[in-house]
Protein backbone atom coordinates (compact mmCIF):
# COMPACT_ATOMS: atom_id res chain seq x y z
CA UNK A 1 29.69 -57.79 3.70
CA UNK A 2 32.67 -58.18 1.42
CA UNK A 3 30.71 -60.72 -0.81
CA UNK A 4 27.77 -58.33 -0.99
CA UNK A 5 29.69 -55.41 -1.84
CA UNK A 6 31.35 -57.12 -4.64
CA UNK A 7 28.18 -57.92 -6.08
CA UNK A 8 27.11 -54.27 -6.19
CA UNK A 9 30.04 -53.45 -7.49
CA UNK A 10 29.92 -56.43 -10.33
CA UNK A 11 25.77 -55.06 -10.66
CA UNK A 12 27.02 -51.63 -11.56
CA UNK A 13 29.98 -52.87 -13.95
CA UNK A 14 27.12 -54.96 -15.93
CA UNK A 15 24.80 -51.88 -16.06
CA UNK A 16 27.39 -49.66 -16.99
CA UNK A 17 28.48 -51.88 -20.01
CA UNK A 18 24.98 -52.57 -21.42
CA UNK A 19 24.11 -48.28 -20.83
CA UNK A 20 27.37 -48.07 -23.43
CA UNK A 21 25.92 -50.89 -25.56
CA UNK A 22 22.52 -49.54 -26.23
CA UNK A 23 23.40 -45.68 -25.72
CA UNK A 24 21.29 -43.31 -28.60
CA UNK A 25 21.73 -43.97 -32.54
CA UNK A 26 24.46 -42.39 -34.45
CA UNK A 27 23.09 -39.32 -36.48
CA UNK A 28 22.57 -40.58 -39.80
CA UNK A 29 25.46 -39.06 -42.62
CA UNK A 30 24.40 -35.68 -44.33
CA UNK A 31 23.76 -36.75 -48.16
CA UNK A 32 27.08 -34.83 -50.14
CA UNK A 33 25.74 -33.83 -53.88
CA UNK A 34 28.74 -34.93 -55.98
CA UNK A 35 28.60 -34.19 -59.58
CA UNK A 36 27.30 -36.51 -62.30
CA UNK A 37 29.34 -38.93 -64.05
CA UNK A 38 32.61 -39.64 -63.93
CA UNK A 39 35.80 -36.74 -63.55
CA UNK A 40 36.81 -36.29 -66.86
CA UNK A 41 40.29 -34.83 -68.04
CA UNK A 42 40.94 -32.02 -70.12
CA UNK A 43 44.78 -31.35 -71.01
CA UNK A 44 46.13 -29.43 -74.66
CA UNK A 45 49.19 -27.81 -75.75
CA UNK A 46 49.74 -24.08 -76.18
CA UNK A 47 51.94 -23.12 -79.16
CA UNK A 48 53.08 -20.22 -81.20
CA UNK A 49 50.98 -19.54 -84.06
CA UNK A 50 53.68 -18.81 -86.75
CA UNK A 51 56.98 -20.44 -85.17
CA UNK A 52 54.91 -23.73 -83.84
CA UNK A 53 57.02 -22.90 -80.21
CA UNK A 54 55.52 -24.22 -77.06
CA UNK A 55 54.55 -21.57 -74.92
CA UNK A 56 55.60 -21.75 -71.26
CA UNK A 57 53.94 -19.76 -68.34
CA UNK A 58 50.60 -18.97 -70.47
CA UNK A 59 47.64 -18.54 -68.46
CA UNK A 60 44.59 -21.17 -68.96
CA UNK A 61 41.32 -20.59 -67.37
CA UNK A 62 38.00 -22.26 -67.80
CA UNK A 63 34.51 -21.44 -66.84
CA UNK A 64 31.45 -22.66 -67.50
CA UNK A 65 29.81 -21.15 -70.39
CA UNK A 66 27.38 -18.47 -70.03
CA UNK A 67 29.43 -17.42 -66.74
CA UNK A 68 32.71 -16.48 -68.17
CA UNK A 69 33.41 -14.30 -65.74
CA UNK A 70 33.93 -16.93 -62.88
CA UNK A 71 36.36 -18.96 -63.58
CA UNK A 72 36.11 -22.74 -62.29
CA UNK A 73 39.62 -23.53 -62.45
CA UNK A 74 42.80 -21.64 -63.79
CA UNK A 75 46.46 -23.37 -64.59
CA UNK A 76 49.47 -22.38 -66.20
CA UNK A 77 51.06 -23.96 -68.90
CA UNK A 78 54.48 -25.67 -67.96
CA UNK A 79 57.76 -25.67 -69.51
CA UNK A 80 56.67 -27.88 -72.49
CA UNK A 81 53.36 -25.12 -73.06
CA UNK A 82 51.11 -28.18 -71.68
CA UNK A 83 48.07 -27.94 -69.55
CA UNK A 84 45.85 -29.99 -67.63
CA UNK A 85 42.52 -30.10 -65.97
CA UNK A 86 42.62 -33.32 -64.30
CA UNK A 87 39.00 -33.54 -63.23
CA UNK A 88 35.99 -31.97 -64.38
CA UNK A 89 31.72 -32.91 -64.47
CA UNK A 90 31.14 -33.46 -68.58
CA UNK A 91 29.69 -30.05 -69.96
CA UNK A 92 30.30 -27.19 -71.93
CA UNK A 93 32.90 -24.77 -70.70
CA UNK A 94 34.97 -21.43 -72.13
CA UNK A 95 38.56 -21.60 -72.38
CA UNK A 96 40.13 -18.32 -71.72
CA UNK A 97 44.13 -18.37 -72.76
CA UNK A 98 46.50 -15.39 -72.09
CA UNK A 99 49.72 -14.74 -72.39
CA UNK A 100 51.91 -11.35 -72.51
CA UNK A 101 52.91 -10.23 -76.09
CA UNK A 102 50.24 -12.34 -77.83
CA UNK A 103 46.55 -12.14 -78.66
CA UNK A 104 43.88 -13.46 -76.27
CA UNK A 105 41.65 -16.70 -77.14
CA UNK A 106 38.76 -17.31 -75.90
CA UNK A 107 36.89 -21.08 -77.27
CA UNK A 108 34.35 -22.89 -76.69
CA UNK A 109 35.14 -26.58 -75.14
CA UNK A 110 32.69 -29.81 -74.96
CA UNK A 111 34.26 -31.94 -72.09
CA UNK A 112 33.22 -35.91 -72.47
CA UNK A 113 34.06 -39.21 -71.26
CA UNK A 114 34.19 -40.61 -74.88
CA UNK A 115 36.96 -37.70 -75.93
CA UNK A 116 40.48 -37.72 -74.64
CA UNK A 117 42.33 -35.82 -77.07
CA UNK A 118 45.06 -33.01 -76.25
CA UNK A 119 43.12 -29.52 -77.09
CA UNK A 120 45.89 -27.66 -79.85
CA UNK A 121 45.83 -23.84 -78.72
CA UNK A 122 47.94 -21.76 -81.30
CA UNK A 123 48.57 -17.81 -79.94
CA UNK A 124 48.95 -14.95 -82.25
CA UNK A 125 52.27 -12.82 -81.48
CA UNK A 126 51.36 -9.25 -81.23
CA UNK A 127 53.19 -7.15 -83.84
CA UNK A 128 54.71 -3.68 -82.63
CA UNK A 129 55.05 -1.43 -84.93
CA UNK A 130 58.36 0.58 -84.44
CA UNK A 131 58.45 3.99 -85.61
CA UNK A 132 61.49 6.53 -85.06
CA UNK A 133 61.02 8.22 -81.81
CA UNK A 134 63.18 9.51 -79.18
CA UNK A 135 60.52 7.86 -76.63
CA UNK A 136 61.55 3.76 -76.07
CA UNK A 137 58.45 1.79 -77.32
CA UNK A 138 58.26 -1.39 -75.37
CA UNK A 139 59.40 -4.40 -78.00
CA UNK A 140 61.67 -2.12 -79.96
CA UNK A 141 64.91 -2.18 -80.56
């Protein structure tokens, strides 16, 4: 009995292992829609217009153009006034740069593979005018 129950056991063991060997297919993967092309870069330098001073903690954001009002990605500039987009699908895009106490820019960028130079942003400082008043006028003395 002891030989015969071994063998049932040893019968089940060897159906058990082939069930796990031919269990059902893995699903196949979903399909993932990556953009075209290689990630391109885009990085630039944000300066002072007049004084040629890099401008730190400027705001940077880019959108595609023709839907400026989503942005795709936003940075700030660090303490050197550089920024960088690390990767991006090739395209057209609208830069959007702000910072307080200058002039907003708004221009239009072509991102390729063949171009790797640093964009050159210059900001306008706005000019208060400071008239005599017993009011204090933000930016005067």
């Amino acid at each position: 009995m002891r030989t015969s129950m071994s063998k049932v056991r040893a019968g089940l063991l060897a159906v058990a292992v082939i069930g796990a060997c031919h269990s059902a297919p893995a699903p196949a993967p979903v399909p993932v829609q990556m953009p075209t092309g290689a990630p391109i870069g885009l990085h630039g330098i944000v300066q002072d217009m007049e004084q040629y001073a890099r401008l730190s903690g400027t705001t940077v954001e880019l959108a595609l153009l023709g839907n400026s009002n989503n942005p795709v990605a936003v940075t700030v500039t660090d303490e050197h006034g550089n920024f960088e987009f690390a990767t991006l699908p090739a395209g057209t895009y609208l830069l959007h740069i702000g910072r307080q106490g200058y002039t907003e820019t708004r221009m239009r960028v072509e991102v390729k593979a063949t171009d790797d130079k640093p964009l050159d942003v210059r900001l306008r400082a706005v000019k208060t005018q400071c008239l005599p008043s017993r009011y204090h006028t933000p930016g005067c003395p």
